[in-house]
Protein backbone atom coordinates (compact mmCIF):
# COMPACT_ATOMS: atom_id res chain seq x y z
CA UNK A 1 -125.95 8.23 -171.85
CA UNK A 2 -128.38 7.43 -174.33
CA UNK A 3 -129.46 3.77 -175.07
CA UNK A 4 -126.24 1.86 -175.93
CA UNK A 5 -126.76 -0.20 -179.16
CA UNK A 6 -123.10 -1.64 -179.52
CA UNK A 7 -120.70 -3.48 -177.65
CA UNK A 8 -116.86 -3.07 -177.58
CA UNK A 9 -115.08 -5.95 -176.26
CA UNK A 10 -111.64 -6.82 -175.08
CA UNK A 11 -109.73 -9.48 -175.79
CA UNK A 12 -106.63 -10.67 -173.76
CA UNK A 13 -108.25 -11.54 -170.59
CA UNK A 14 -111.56 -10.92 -171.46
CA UNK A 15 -112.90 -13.00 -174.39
CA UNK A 16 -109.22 -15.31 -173.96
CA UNK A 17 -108.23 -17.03 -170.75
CA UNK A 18 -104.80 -16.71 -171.55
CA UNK A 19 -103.50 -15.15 -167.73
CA UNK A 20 -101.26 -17.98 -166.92
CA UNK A 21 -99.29 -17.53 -170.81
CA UNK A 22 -98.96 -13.71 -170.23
CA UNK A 23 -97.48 -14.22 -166.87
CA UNK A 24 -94.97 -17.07 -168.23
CA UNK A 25 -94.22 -14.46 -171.29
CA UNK A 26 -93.71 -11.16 -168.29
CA UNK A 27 -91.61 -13.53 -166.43
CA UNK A 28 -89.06 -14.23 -169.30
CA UNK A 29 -88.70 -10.76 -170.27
CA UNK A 30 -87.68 -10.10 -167.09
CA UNK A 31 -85.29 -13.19 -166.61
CA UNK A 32 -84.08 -11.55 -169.87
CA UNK A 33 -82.41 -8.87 -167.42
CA UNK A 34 -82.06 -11.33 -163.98
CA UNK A 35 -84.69 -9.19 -163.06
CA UNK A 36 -87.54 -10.95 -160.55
CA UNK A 37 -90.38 -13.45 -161.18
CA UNK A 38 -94.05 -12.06 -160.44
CA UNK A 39 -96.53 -14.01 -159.26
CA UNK A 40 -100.55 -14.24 -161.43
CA UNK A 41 -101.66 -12.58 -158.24
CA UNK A 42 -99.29 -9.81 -158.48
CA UNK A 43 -99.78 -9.43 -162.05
CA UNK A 44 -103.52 -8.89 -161.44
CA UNK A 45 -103.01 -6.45 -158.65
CA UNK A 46 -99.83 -4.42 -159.66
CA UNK A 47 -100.00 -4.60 -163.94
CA UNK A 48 -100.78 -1.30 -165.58
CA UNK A 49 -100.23 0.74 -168.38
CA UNK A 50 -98.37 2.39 -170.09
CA UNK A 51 -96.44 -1.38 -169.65
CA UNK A 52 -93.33 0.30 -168.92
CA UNK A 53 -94.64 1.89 -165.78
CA UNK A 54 -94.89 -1.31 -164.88
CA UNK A 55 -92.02 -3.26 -165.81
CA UNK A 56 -90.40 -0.12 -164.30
CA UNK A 57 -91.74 -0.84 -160.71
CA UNK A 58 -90.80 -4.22 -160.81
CA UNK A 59 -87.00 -3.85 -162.26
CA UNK A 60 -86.72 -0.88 -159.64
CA UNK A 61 -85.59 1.46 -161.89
CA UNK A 62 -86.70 3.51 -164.91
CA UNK A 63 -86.97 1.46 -168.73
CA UNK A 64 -85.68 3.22 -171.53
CA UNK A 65 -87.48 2.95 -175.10
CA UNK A 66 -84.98 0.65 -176.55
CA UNK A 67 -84.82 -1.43 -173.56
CA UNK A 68 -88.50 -2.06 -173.46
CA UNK A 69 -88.80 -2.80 -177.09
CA UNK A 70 -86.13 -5.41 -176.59
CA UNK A 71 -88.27 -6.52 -173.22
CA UNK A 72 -91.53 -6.66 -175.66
CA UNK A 73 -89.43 -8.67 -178.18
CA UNK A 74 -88.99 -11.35 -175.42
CA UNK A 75 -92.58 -11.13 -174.32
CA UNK A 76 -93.92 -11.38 -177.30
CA UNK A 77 -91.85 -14.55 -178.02
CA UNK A 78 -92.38 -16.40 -175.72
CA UNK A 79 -96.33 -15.57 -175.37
CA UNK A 80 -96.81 -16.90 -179.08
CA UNK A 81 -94.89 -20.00 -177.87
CA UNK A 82 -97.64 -20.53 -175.41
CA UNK A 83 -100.18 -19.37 -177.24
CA UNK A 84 -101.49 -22.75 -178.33
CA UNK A 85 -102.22 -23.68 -174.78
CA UNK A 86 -105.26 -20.65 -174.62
CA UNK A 87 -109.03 -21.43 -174.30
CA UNK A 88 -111.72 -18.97 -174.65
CA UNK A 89 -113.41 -17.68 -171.56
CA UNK A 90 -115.56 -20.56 -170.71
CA UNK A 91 -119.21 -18.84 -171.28
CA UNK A 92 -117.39 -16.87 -174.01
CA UNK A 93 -119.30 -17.84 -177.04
CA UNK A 94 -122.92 -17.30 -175.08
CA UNK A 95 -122.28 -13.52 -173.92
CA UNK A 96 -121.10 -13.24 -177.65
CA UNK A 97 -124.55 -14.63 -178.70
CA UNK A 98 -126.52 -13.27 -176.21
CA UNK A 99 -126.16 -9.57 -176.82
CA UNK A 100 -129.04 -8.47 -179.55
CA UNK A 101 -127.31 -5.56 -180.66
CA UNK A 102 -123.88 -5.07 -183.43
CA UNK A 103 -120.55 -5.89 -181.40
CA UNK A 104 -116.89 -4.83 -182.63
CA UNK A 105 -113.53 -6.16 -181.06
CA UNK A 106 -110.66 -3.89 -179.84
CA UNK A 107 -107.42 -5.44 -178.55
CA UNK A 108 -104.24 -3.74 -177.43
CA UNK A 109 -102.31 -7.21 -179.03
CA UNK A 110 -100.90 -7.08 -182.26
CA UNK A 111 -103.76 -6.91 -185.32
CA UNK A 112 -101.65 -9.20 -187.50
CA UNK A 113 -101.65 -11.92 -185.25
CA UNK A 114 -105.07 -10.93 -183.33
CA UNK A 115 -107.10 -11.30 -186.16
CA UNK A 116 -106.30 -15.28 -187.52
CA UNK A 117 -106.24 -15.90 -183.81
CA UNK A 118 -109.60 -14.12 -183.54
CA UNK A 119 -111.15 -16.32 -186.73
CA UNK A 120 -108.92 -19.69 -185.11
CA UNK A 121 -111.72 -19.47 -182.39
CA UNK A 122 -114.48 -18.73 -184.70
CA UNK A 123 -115.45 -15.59 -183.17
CA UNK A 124 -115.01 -13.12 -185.90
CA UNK A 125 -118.50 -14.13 -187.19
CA UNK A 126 -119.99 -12.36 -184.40
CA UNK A 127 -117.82 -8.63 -184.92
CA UNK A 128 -118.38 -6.12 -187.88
CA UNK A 129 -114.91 -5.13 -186.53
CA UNK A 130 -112.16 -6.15 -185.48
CA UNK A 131 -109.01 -3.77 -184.47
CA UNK A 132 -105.70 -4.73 -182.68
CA UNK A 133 -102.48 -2.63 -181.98
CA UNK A 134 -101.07 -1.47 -185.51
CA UNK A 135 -97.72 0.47 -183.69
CA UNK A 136 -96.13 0.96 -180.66
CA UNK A 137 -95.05 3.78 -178.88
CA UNK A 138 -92.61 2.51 -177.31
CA UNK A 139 -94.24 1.88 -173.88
CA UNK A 140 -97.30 -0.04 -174.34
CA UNK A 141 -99.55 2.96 -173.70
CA UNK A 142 -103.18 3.34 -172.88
CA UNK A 143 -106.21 1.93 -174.77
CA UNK A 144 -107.98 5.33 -175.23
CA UNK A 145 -106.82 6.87 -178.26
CA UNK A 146 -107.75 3.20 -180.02
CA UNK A 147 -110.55 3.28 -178.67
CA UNK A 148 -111.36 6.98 -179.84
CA UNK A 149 -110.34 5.79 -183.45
CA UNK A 150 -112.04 2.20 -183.49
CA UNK A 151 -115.38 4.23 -182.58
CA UNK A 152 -114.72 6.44 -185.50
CA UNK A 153 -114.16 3.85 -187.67
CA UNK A 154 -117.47 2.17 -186.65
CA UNK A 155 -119.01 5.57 -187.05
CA UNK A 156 -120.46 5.45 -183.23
CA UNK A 157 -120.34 7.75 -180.68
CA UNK A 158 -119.23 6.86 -177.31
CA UNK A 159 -122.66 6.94 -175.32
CA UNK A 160 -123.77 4.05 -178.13
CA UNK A 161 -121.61 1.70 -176.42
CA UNK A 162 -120.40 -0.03 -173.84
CA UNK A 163 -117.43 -1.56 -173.39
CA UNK A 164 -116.69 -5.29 -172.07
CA UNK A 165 -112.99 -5.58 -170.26
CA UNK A 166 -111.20 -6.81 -167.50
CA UNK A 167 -108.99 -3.61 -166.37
CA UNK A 168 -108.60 -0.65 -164.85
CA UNK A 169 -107.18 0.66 -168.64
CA UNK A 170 -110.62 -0.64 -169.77
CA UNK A 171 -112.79 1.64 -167.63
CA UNK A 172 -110.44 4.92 -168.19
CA UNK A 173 -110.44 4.40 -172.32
CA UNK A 174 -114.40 4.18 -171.65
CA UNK A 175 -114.71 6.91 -169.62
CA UNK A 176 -112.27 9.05 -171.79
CA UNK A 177 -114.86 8.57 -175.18
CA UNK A 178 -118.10 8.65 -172.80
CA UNK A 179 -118.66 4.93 -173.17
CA UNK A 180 -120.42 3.02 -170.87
CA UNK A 181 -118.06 -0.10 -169.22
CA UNK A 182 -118.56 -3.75 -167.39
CA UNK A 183 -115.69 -5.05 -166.03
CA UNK A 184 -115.10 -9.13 -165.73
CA UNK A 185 -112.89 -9.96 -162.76
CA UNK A 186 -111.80 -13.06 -163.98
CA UNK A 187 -109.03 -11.71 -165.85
CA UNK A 188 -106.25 -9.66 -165.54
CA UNK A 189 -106.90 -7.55 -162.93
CA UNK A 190 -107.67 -7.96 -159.14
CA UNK A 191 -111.78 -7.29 -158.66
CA UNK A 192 -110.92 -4.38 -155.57
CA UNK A 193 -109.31 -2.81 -157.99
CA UNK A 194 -112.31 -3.17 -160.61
CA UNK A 195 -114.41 -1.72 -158.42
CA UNK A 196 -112.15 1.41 -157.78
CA UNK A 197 -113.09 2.41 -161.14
CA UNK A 198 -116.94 2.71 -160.15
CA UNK A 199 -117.94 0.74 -163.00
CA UNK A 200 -119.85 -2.50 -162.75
CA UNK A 201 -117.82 -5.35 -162.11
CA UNK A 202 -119.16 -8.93 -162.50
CA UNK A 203 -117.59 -12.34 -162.72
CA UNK A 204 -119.10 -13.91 -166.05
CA UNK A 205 -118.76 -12.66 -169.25
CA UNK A 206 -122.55 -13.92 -169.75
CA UNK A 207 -123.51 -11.39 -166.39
CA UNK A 208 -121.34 -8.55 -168.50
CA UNK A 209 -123.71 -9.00 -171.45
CA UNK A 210 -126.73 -8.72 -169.02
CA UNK A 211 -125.60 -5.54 -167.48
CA UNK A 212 -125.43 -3.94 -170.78
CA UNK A 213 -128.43 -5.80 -172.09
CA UNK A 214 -130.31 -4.07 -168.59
CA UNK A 215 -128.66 -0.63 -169.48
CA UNK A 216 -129.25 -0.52 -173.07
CA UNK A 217 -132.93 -1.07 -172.56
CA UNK A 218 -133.09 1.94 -169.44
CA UNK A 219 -130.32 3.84 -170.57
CA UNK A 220 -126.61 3.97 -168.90
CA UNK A 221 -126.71 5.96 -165.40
């Protein structure tokens, strides 16, 4: 990989602390079907995508299309309903000024309600884009192909960035373009399974930025 000059980061667990709201929101779509309640820790080690892979696993049985959009209906609900009660990352705003290069957002949430969320924080100062989910397929698939087309967008090439996350989804959408990746285990996923990935997994978003910062000035390896 050649000297990366841009970072790509997530939002929902990565730039937002907002864990405890998306368990609360999981929970009611499945009390929407007397299905289970799932623990933060179980959400961290057992979430996936595509969602309904998921959601599947838990409900013990397969989730047809119509079902899960009814089951992101719920989610979605009750997640803007707690909404209000999400902080930024704690060191969120330094790793955002700490990186010397251009920086773009990419978030599998909604764009219509990412983006005056995104400028409610102040952040969108510090991204010459910003890209959320535009459709769904029906499943809450993958973050690759976005990624693919935000990178288009910004006119980059995958070994010019690196992405900042905090799942396994994360490091496959990198590895799919040929982006570098840093992986915060603060968020949603457990850090053993971080590591699976083999991509570098630290626990501050300001440590993130440094890992890039160190590979953009030696080259990703």
């Amino acid at each position: 990989m050649t000297n990366p000059r841009h970072l790509v980061w997530d939002w929902n667990g990565t730039l937002l602390a907002d864990l405890p709201v998306v368990v609360e929101a999981t929970n009611a779509a499945f009390a929407s079907l007397g299905g289970p309640q799932v623990s933060a820790e179980h959400h961290r080690r057992r979430f996936r995508r595509p969602i309904a892979e998921y959601y599947a696993e838990v409900l013990g049985r397969p989730v047809p299309a119509a079902e899960f959009a009814n089951l992101d209906k719920v989610f979605h609900d009750a997640y803007l309903a707690g909404l209000p009660s999400c902080r930024l990352v704690d060191d969120a705003v330094d790793a955002l000024t700490g990186w010397p290069g251009s920086q773009s957002l990419l978030s599998m949430w909604l764009h219509d309600e990412l983006v005056p969320t995104v400028e409610g924080f102040g952040l969108a100062k510090h991204f010459v884009r910003i890209d959320g989910r535009r459709t769904s397929d029906g499943k809450g698939g993958t973050k690759a192909p976005h990624l693919s087309a935000h990178l288009a967008a910004l006119g980059l090439a995958g070994d010019e960035v690196v992405l900042i996350g905090d799942t396994v989804d994360d490091a496959d959408a990198a590895k799919a373009v040929g982006a570098g990746c840093v992986l915060y285990s603060g968020g949603f996923t457990d850090a053993e399974l971080l590591r699976a990935t083999g991509a570098p997994v630290v626990d501050s978003l300001r440590a993130a930025v440094a890992v890039a910062a160190e590979q953009r000035r030696s080259g990703w390896r």
